[in-house]
PDB file of N, CA and C in Angstrom:
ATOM      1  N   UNK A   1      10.641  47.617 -66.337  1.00  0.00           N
ATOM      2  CA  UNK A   1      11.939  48.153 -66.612  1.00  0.00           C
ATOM      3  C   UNK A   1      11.930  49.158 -67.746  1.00  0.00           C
ATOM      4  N   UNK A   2      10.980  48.571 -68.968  1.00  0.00           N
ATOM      5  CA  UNK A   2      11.331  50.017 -70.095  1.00  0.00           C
ATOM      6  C   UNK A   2      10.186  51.162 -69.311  1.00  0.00           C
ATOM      7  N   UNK A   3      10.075  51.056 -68.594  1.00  0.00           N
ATOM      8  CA  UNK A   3       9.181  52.578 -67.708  1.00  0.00           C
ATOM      9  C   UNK A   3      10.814  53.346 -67.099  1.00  0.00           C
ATOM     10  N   UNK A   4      11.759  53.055 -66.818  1.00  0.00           N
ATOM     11  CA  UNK A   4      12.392  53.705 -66.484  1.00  0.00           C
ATOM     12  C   UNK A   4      13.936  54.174 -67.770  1.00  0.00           C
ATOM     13  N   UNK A   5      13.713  55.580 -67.628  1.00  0.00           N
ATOM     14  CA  UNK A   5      14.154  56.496 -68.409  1.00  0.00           C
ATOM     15  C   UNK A   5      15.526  56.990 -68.120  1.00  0.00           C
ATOM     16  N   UNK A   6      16.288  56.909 -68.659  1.00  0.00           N
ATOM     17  CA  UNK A   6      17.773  57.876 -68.380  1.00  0.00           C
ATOM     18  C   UNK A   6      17.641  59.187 -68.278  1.00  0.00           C
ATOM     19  N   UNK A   7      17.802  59.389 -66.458  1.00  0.00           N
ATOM     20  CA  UNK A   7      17.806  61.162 -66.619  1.00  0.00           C
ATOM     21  C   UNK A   7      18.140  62.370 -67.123  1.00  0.00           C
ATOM     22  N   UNK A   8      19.008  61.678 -68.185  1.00  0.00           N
ATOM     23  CA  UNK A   8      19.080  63.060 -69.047  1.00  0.00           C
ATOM     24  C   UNK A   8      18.155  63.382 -70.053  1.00  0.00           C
ATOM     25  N   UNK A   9      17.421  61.618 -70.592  1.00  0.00           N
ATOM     26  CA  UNK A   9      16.764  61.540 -71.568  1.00  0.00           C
ATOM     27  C   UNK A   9      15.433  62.455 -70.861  1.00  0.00           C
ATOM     28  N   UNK A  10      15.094  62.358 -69.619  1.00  0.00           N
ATOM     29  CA  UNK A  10      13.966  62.582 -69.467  1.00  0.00           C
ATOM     30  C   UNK A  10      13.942  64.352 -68.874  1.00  0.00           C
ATOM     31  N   UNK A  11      15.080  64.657 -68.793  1.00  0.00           N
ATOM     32  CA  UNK A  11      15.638  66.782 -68.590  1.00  0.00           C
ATOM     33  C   UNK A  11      15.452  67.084 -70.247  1.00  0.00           C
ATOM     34  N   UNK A  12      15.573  66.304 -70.655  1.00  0.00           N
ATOM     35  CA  UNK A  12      15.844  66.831 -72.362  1.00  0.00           C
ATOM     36  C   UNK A  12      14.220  66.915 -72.846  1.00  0.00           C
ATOM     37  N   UNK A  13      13.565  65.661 -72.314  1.00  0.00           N
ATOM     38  CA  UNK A  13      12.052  66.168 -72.662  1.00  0.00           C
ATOM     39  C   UNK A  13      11.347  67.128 -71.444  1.00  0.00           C
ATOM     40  N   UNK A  14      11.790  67.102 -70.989  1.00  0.00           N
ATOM     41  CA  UNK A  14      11.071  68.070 -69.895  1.00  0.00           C
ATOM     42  C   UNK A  14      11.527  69.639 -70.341  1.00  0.00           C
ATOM     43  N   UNK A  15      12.487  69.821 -70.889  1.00  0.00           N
ATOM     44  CA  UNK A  15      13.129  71.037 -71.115  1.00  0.00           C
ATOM     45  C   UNK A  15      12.447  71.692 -72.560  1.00  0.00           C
ATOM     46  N   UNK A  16      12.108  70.337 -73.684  1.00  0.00           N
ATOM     47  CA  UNK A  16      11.578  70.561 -74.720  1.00  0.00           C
ATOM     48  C   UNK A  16      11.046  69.716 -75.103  1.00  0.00           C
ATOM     49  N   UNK A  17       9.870  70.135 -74.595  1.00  0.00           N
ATOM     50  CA  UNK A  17       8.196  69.517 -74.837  1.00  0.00           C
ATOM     51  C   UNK A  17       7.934  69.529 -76.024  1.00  0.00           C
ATOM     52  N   UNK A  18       7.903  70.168 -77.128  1.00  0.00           N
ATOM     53  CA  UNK A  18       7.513  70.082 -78.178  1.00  0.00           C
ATOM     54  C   UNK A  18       8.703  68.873 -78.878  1.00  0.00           C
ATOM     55  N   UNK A  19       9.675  69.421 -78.656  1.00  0.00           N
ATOM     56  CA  UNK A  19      10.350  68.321 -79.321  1.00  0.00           C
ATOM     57  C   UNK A  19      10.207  66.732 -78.479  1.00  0.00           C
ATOM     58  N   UNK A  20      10.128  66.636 -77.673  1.00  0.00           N
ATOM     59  CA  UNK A  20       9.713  65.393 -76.594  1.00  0.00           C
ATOM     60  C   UNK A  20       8.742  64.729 -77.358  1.00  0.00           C
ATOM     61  N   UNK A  21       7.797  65.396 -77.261  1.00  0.00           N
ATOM     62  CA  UNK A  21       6.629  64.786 -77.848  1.00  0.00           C
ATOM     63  C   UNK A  21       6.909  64.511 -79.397  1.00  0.00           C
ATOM     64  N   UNK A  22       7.455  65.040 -80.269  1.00  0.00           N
ATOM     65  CA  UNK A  22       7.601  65.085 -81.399  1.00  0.00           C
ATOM     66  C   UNK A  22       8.747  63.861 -81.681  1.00  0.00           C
ATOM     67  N   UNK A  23       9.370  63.287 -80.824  1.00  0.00           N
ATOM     68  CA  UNK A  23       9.938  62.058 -80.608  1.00  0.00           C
ATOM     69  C   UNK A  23       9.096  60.807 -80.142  1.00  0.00           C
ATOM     70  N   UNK A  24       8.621  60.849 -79.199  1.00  0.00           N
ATOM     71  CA  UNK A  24       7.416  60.148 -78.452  1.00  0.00           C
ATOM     72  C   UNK A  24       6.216  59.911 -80.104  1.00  0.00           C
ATOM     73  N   UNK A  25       6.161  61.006 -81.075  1.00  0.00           N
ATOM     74  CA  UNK A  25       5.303  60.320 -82.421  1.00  0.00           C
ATOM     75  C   UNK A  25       5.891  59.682 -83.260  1.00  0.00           C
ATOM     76  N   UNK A  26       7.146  60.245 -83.373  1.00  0.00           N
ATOM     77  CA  UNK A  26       7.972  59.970 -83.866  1.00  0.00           C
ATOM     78  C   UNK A  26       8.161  57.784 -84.022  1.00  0.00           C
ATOM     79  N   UNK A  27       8.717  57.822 -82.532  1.00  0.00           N
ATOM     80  CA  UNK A  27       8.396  56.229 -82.303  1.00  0.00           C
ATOM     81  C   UNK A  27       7.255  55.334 -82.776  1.00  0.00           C
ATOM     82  N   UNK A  28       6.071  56.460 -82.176  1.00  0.00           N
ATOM     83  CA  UNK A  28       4.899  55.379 -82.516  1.00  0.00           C
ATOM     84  C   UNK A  28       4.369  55.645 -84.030  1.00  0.00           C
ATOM     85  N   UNK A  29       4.876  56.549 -84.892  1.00  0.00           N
ATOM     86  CA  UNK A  29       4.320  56.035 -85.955  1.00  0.00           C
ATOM     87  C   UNK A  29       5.555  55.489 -86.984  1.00  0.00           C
ATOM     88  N   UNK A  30       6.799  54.860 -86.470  1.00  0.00           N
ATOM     89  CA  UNK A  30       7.569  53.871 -87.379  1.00  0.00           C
ATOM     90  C   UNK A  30       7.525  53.182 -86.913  1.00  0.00           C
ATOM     91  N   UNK A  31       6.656  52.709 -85.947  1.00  0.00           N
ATOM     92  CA  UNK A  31       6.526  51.143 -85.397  1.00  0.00           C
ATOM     93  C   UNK A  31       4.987  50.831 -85.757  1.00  0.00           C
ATOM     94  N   UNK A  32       4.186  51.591 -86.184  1.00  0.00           N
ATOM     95  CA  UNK A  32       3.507  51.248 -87.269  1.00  0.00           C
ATOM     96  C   UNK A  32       3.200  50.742 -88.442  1.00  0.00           C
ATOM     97  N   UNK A  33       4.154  51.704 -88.652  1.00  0.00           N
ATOM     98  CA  UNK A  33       4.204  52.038 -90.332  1.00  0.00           C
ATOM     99  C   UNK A  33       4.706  50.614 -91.013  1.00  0.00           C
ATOM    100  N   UNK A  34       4.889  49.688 -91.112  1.00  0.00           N
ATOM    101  CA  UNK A  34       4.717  48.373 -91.513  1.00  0.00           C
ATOM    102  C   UNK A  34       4.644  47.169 -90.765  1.00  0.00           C
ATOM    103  N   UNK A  35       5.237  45.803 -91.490  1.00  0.00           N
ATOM    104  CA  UNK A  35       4.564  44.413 -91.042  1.00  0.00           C
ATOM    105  C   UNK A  35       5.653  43.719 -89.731  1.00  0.00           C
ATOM    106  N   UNK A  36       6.248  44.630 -89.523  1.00  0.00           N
ATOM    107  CA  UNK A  36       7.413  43.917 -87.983  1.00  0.00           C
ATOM    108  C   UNK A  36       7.091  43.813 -86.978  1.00  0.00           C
ATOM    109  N   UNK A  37       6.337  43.222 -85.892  1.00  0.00           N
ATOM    110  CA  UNK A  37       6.493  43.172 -85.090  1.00  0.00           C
ATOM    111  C   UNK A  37       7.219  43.913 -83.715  1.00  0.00           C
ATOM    112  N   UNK A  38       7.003  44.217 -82.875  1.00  0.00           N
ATOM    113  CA  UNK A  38       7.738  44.914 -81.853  1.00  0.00           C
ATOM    114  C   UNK A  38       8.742  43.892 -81.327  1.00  0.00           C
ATOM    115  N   UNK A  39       8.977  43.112 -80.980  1.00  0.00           N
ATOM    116  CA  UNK A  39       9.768  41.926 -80.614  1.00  0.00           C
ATOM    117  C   UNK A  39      11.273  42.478 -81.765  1.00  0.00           C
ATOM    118  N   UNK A  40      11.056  42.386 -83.029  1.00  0.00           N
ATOM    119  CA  UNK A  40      11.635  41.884 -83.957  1.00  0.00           C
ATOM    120  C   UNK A  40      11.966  43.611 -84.230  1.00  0.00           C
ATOM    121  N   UNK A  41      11.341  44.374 -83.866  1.00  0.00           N
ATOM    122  CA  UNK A  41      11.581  45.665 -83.985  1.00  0.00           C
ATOM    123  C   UNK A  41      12.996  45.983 -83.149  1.00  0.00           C
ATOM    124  N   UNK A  42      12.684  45.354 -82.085  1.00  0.00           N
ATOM    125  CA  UNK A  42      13.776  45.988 -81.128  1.00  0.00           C
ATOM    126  C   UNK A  42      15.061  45.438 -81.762  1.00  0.00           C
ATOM    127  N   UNK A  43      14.802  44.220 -81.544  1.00  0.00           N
ATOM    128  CA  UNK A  43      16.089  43.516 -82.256  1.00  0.00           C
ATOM    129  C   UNK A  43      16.912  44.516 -83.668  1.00  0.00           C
ATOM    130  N   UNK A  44      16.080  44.885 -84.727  1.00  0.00           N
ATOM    131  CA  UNK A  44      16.638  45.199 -85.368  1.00  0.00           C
ATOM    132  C   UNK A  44      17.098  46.512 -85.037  1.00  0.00           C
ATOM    133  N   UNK A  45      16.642  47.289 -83.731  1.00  0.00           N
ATOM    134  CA  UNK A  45      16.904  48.779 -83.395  1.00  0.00           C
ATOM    135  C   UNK A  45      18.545  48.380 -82.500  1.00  0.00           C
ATOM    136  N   UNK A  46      18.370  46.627 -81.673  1.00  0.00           N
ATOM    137  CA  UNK A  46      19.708  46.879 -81.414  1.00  0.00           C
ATOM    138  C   UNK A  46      20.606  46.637 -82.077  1.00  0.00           C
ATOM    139  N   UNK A  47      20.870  45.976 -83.438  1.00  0.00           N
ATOM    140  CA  UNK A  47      21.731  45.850 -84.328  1.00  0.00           C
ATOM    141  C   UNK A  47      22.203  46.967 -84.622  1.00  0.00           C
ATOM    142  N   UNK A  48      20.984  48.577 -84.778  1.00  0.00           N
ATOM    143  CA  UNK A  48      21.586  49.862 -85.827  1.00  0.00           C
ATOM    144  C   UNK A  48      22.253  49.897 -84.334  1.00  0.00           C
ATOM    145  N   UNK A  49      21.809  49.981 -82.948  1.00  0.00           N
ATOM    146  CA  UNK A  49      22.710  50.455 -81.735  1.00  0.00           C
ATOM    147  C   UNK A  49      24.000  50.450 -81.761  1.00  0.00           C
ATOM    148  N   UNK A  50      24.293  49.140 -81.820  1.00  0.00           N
ATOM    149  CA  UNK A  50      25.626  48.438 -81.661  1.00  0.00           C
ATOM    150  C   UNK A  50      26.135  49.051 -83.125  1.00  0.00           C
ATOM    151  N   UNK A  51      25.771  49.556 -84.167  1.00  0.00           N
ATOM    152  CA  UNK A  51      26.273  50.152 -85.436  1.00  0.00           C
ATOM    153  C   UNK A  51      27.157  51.404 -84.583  1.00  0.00           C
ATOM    154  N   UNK A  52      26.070  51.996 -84.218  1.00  0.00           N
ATOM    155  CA  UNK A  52      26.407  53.114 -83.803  1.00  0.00           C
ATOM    156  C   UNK A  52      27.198  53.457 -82.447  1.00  0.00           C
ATOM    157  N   UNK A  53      27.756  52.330 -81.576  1.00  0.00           N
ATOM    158  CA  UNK A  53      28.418  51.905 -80.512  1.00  0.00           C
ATOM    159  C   UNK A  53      27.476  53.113 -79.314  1.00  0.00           C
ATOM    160  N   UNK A  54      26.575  52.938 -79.424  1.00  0.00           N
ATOM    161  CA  UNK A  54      25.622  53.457 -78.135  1.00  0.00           C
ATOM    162  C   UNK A  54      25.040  52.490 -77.197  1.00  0.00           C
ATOM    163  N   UNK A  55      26.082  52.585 -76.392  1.00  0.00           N
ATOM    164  CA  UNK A  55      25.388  51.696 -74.671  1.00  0.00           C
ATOM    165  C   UNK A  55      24.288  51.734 -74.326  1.00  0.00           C
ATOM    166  N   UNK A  56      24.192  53.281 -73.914  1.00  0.00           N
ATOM    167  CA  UNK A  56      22.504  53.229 -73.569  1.00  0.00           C
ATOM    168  C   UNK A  56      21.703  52.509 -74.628  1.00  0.00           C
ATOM    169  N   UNK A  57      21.486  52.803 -75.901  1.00  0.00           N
ATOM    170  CA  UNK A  57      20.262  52.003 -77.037  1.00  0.00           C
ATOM    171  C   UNK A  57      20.001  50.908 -76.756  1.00  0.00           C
ATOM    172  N   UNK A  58      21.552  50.253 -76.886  1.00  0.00           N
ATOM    173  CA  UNK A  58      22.211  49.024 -76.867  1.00  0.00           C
ATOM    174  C   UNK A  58      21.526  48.374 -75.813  1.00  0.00           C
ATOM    175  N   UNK A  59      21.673  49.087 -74.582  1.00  0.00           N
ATOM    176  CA  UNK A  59      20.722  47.878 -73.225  1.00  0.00           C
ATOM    177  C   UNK A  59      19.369  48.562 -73.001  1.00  0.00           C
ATOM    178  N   UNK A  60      18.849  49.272 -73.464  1.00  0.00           N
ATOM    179  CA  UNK A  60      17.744  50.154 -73.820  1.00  0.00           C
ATOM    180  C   UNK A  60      16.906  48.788 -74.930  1.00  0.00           C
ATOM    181  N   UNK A  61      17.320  48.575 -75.936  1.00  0.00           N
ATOM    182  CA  UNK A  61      16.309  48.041 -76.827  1.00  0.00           C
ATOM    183  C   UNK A  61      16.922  46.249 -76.628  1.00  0.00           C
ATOM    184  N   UNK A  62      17.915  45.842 -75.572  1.00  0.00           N
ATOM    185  CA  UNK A  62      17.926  44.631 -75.696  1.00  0.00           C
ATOM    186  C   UNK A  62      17.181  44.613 -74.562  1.00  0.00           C
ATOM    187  N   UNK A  63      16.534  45.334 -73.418  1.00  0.00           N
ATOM    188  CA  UNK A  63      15.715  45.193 -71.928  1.00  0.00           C
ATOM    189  C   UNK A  63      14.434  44.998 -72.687  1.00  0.00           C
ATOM    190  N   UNK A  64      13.962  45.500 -73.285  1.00  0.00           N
ATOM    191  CA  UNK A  64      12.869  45.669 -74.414  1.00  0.00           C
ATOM    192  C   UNK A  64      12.362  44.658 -75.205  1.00  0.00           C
ATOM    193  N   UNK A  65      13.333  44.046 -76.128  1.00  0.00           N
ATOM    194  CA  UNK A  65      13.555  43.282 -76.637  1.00  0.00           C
ATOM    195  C   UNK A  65      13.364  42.154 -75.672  1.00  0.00           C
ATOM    196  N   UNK A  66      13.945  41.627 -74.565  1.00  0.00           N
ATOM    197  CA  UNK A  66      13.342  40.824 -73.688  1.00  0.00           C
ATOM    198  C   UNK A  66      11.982  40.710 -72.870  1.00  0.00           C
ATOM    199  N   UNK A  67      11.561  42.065 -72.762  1.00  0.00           N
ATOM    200  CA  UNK A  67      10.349  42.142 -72.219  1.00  0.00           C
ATOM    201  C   UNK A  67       9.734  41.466 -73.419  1.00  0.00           C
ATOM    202  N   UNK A  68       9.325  41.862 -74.809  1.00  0.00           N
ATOM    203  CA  UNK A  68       8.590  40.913 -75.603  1.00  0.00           C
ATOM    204  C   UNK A  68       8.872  39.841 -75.998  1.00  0.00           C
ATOM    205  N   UNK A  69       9.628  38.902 -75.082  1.00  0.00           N
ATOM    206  CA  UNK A  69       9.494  37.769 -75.379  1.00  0.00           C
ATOM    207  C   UNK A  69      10.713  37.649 -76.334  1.00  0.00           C
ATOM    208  N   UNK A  70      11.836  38.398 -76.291  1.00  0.00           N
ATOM    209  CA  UNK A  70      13.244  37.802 -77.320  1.00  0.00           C
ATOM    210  C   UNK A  70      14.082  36.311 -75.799  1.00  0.00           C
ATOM    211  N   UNK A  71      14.607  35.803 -76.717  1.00  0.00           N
ATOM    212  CA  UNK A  71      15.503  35.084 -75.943  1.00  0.00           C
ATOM    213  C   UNK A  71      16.952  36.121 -75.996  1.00  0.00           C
ATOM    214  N   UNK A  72      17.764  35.409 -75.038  1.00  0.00           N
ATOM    215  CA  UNK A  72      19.382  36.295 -74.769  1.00  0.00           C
ATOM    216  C   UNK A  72      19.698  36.175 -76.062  1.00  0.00           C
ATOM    217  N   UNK A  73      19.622  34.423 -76.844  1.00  0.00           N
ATOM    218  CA  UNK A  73      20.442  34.122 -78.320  1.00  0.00           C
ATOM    219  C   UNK A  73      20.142  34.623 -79.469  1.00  0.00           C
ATOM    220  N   UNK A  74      18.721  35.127 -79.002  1.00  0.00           N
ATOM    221  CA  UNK A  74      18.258  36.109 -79.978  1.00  0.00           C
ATOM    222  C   UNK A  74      19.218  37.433 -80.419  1.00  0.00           C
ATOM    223  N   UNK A  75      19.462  38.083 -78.547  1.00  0.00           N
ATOM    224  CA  UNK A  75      20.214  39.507 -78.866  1.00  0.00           C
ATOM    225  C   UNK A  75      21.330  38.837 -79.562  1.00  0.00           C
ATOM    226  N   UNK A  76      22.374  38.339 -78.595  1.00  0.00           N
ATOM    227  CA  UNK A  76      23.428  37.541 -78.860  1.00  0.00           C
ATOM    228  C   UNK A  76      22.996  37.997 -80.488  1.00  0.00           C
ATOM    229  N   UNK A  77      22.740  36.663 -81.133  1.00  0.00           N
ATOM    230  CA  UNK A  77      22.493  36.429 -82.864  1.00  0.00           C
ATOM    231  C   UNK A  77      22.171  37.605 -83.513  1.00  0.00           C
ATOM    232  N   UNK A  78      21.345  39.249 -83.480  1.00  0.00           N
ATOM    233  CA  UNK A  78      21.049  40.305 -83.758  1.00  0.00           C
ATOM    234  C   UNK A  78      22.220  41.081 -84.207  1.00  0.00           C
ATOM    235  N   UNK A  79      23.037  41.029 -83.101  1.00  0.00           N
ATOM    236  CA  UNK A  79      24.260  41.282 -83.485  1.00  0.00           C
ATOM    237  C   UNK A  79      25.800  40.622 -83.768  1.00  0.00           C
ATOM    238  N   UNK A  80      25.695  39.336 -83.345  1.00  0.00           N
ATOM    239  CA  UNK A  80      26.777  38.569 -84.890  1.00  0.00           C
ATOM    240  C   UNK A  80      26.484  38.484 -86.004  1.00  0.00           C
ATOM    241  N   UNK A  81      25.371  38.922 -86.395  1.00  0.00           N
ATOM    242  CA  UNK A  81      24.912  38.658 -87.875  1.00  0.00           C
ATOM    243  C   UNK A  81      25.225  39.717 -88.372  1.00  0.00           C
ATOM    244  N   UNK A  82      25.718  41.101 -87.510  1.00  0.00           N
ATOM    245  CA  UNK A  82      26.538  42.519 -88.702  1.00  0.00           C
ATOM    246  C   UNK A  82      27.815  42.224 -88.371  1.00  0.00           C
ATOM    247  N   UNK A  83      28.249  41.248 -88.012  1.00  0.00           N
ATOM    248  CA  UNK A  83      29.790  41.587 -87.999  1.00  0.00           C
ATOM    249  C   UNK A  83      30.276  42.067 -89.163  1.00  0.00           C
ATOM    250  N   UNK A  84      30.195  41.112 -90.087  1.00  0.00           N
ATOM    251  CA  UNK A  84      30.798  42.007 -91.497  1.00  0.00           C
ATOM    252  C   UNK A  84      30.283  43.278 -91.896  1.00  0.00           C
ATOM    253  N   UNK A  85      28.999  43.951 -91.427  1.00  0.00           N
ATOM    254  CA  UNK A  85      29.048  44.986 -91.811  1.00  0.00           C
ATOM    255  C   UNK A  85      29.419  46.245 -90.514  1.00  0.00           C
ATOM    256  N   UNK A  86      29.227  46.071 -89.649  1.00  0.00           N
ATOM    257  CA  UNK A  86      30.224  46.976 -88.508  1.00  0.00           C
ATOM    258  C   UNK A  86      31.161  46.967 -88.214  1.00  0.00           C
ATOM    259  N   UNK A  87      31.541  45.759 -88.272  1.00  0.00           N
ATOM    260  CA  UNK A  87      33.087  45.045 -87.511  1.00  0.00           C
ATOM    261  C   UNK A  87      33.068  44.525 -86.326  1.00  0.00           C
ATOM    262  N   UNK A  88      33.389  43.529 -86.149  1.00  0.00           N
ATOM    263  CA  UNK A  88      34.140  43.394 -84.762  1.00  0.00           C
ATOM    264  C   UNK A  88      34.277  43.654 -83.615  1.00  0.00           C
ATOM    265  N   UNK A  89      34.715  44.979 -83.223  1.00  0.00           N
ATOM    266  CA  UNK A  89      34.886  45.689 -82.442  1.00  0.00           C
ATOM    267  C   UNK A  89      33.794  45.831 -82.215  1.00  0.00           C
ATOM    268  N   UNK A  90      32.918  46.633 -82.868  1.00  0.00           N
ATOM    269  CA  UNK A  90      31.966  47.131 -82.520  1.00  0.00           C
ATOM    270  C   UNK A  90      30.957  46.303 -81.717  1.00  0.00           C
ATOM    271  N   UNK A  91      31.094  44.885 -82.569  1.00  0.00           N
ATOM    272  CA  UNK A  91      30.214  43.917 -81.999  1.00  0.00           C
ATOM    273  C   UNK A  91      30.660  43.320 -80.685  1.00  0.00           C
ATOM    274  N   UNK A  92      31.652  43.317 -80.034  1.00  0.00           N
ATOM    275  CA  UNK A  92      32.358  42.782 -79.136  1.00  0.00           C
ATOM    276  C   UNK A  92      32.116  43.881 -77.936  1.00  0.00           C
ATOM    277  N   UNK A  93      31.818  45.096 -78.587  1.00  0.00           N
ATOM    278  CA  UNK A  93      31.241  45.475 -77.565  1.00  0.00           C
ATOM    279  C   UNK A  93      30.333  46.064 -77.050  1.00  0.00           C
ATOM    280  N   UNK A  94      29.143  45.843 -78.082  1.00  0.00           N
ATOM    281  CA  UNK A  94      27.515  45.485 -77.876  1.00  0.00           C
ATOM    282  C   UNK A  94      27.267  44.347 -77.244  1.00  0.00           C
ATOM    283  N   UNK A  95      28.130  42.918 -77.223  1.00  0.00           N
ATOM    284  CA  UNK A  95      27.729  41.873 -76.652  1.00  0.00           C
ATOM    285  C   UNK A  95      27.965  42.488 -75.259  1.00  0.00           C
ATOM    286  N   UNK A  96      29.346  42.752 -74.710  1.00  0.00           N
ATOM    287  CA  UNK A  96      29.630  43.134 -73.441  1.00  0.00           C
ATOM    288  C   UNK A  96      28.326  44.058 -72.922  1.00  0.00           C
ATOM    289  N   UNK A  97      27.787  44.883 -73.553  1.00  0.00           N
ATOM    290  CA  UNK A  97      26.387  45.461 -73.235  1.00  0.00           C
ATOM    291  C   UNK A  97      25.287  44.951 -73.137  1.00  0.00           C
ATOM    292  N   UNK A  98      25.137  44.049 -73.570  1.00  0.00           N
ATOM    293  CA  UNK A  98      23.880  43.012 -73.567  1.00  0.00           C
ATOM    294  C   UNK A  98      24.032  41.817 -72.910  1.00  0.00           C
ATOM    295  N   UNK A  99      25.341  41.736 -72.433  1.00  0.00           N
ATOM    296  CA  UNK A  99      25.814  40.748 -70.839  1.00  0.00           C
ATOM    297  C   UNK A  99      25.477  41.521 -69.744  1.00  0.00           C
ATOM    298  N   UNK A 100      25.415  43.070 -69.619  1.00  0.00           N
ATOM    299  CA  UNK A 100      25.104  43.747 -68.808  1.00  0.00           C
ATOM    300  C   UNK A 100      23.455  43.024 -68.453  1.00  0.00           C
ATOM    301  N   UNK A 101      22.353  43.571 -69.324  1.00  0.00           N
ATOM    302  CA  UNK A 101      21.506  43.396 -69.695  1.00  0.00           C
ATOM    303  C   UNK A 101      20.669  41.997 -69.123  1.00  0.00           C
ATOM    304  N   UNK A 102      21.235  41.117 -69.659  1.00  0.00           N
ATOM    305  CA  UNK A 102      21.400  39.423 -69.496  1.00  0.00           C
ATOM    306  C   UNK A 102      21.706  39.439 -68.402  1.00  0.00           C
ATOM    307  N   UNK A 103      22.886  39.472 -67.402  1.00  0.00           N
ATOM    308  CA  UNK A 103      23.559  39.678 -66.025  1.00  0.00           C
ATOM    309  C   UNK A 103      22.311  39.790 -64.993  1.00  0.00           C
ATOM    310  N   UNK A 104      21.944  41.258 -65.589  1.00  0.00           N
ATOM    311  CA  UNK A 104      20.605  41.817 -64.675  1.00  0.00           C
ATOM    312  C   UNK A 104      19.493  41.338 -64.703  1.00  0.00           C
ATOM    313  N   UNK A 105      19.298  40.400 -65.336  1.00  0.00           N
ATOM    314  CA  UNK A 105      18.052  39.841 -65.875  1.00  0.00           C
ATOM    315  C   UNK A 105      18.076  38.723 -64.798  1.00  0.00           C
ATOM    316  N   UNK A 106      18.873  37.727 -64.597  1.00  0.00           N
ATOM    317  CA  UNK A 106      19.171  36.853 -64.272  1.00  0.00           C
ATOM    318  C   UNK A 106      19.096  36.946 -62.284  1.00  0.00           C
TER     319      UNK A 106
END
């Protein structure tokens, strides 16, 4: 499942290769660059998601996040734990995105 790409994401690198790729290093060297885990990576990439109320990220890094081995209560818990700092809203409807996610999984 993370082999498949949102077609715009993938016109946008096809259109600009240099920058494509310069994203594509981008990734792999802050998932380096210290002691987190990829599991625990995603998780914390879907918390900034749901910050930022982006759907795609949002079921993008919780599909991800399951491929390495997260549980659902994991996502679930990733993001009740910013309620106080996003709000609410926001979180209410990252979960609804990660029921998507969960839904399809199932």
């Amino acid at each position: 499942m993370a082999d498949e790409l949102p077609d715009h994401y993938v016109s946008i690198r096809e259109r600009y290769k240099e920058f494509g790729n310069a994203l594509s290093d981008l990734g792999r060297i802050t998932d380096q660059s210290g002691p987190i885990d990829h599991k625990h990576s995603h998780l914390i990439q879907l918390a900034a998601s749901a910050a930022i109320r982006s759907e795609g990220a949002v079921h993008s890094h919780a599909r991800r996040a399951l491929e390495l081995g997260a549980s659902p209560e994991e996502l679930y818990h990733a993001l009740i734990i910013v309620t106080s700092t996003i709000g609410f809203p926001n979180v209410a409807a990252a979960i609804s995105w990660v029921d998507d996610v969960v839904t399809d999984k199932k």
